[in-house]
Protein backbone atom coordinates (compact mmCIF):
# COMPACT_ATOMS: atom_id res chain seq x y z
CA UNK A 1 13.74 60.47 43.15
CA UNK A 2 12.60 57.58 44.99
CA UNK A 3 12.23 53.94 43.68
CA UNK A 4 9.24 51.86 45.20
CA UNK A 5 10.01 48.31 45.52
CA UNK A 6 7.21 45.84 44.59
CA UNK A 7 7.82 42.76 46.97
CA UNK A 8 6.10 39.71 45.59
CA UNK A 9 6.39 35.94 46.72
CA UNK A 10 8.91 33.87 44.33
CA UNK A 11 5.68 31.83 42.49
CA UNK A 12 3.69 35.06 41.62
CA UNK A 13 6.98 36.08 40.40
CA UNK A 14 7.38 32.67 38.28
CA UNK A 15 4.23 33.13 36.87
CA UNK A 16 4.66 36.75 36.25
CA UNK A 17 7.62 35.99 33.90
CA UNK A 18 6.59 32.45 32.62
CA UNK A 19 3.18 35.04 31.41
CA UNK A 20 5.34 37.29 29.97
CA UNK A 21 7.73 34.81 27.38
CA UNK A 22 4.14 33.40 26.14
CA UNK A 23 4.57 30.32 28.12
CA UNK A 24 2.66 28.37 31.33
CA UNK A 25 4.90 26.21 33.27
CA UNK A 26 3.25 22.97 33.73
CA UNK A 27 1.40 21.69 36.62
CA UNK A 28 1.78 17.75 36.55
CA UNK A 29 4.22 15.99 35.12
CA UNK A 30 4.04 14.54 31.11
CA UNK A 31 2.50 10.97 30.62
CA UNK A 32 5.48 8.34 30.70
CA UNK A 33 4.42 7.44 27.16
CA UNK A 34 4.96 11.06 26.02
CA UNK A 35 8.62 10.70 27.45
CA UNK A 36 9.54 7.98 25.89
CA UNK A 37 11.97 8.59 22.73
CA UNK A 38 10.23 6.35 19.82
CA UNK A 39 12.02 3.09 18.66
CA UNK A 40 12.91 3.02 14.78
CA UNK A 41 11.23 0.45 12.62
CA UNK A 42 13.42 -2.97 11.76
CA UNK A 43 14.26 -6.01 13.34
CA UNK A 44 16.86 -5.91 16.59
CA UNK A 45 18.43 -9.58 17.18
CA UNK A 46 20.78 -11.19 19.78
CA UNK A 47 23.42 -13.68 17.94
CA UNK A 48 22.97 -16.38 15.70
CA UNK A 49 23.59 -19.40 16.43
CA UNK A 50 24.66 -22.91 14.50
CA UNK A 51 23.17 -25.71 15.89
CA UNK A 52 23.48 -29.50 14.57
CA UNK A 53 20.68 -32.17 15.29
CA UNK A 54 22.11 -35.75 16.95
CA UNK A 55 24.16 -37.74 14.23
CA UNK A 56 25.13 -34.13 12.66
CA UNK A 57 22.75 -34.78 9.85
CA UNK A 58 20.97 -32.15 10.29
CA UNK A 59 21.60 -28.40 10.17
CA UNK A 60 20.60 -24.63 11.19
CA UNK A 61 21.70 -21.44 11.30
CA UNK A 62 18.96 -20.08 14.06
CA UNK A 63 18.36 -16.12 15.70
CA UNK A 64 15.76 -14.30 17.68
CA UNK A 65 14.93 -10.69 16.99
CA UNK A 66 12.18 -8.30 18.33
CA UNK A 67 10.55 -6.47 15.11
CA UNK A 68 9.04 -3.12 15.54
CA UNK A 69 6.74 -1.29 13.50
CA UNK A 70 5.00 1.66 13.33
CA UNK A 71 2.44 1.77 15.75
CA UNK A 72 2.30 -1.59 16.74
CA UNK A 73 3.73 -3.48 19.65
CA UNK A 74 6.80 -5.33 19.25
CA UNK A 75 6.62 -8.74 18.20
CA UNK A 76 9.42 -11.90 18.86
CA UNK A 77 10.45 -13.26 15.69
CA UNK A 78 12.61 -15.99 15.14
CA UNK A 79 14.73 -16.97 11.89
CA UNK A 80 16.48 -20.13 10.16
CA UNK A 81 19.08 -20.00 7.74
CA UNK A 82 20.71 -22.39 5.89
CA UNK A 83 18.79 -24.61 7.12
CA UNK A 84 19.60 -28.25 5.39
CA UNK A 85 20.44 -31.83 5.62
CA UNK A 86 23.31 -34.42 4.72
CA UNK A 87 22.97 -37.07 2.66
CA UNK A 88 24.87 -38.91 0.16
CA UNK A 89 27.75 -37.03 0.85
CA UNK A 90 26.70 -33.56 0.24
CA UNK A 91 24.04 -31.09 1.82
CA UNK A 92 20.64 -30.17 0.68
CA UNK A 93 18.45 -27.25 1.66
CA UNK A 94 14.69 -28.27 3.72
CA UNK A 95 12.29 -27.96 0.74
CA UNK A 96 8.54 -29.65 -0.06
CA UNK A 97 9.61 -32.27 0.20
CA UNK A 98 11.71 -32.76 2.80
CA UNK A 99 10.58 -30.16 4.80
CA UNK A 100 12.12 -28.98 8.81
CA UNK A 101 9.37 -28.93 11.37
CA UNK A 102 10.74 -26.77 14.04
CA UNK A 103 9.24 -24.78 17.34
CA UNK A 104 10.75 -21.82 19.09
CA UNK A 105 9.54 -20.64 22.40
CA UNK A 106 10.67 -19.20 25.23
CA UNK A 107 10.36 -15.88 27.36
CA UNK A 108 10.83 -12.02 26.59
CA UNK A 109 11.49 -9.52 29.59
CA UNK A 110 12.36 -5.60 29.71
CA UNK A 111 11.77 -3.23 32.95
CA UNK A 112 10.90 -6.50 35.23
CA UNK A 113 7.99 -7.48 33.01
CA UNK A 114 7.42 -10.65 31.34
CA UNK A 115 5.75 -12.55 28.59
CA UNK A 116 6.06 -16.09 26.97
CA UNK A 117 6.09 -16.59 23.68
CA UNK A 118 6.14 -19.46 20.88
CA UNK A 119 6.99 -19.30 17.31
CA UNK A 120 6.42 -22.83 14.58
CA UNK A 121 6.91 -23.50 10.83
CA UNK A 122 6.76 -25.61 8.62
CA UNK A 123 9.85 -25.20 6.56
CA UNK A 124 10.37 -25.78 2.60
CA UNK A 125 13.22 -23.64 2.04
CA UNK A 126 16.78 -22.61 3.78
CA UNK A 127 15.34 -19.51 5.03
CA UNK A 128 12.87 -18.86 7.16
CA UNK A 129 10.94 -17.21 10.32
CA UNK A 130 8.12 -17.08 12.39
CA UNK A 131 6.66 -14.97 15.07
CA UNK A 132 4.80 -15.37 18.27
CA UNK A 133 3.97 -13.19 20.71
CA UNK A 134 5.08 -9.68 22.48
CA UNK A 135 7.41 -7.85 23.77
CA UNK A 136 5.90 -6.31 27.05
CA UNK A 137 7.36 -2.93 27.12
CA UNK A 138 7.27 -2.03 23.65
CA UNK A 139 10.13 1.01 24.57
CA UNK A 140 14.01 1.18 23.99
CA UNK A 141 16.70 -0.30 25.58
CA UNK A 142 18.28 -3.61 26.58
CA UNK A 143 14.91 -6.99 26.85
CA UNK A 144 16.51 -10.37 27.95
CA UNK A 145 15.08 -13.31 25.30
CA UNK A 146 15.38 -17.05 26.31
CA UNK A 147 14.73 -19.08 23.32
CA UNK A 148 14.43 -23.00 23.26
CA UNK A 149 14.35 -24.32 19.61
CA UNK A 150 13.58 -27.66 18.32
CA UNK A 151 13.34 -29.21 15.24
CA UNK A 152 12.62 -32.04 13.01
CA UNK A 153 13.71 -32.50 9.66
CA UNK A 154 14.31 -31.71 7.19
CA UNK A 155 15.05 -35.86 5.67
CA UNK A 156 16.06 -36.96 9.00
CA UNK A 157 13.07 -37.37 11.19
CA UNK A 158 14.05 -39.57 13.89
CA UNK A 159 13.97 -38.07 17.20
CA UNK A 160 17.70 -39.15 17.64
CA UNK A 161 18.57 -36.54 14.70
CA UNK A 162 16.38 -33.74 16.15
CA UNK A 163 18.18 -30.29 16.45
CA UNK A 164 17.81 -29.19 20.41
CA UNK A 165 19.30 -26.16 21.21
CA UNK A 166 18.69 -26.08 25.12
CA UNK A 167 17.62 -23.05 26.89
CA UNK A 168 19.99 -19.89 25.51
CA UNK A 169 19.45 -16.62 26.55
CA UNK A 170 20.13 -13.20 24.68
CA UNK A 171 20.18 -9.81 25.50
CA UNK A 172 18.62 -7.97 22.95
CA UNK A 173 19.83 -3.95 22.84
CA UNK A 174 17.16 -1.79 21.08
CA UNK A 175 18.21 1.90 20.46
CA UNK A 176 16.02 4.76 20.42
């Protein structure tokens, strides 16, 4: 008995057995957004960092983080702790008072884009944050954050006993 041999170019063929498994191979390629793996909710910082204002009166603990949410864009926050004062021999927190008056800003980059941002409060406690503006690719992986911080306060509100961190710069990892 003789066997007939169907010869059929290698796409028809493709097709022919994509058909069969109850599948279509796809003719263009998925958006980029569709590929991207999704970026758990929470805050993701770079170090914090102690910084003293002139005279070493004054004191904070001081970090930048990128918070993601659900659904939004990523947003540049940054945080005080501990922040506080000498006087008298001993250390006080910032509070009505005596309040800190401090400004963050800087830039935020990932995948050669880049935005500015700027972050201010009015302090009346030890803890504290404040956000201001985006992160421009709101995906996973490593963003570069400079941050220069300044503040005034809290007692101490000379300029000679303002905190000045300088430019810094972070890399901030965010997993997927």
């Amino acid at each position: 008995m003789a066997r007939s041999v169907i010869r059929r170019p290698w796409k028809s063929v493709i097709a022919a057995v994509a058909l069969s498994v109850g599948f279509l191979v796809p003719t263009a390629p998925a958006a980029a957004a569709e590929l991207r793996a999704a970026v758990p909710p929470g805050d993701y910082c770079g170090p914090q960092e102690s910084f003293y204002g002139g005279g070493q009166y004054t004191y904070a603990e001081v970090q930048v983080c990128l918070h993601f949410e659900d659904g939004g864009p990523p947003e540049v926050r940054v945080s005080t702790r501990n922040n506080s004062y000498y006087w008298g021999g001993a250390w006080y927190n910032a509070s009505a008072s005596n309040p800190a008056e401090w400004r963050a800003e800087g830039t935020v980059g990932k995948d050669g884009q880049t935005a500015n941002y700027s972050a201010a409060l009015r302090q009346e406690s030890a803890n504290g944050w404040a956000g201001g503006g985006q992160l421009p690719a709101g995906e996973c992986g490593a963003a570069t954050v400079t941050l220069n911080f300044r503040q005034s306060g809290p007692y101490w509100t000379g300029s000679e006993n303002d905190i000045d961190s300088g430019e810094r710069t972070y890399q901030v990892d965010v997993p997927c």
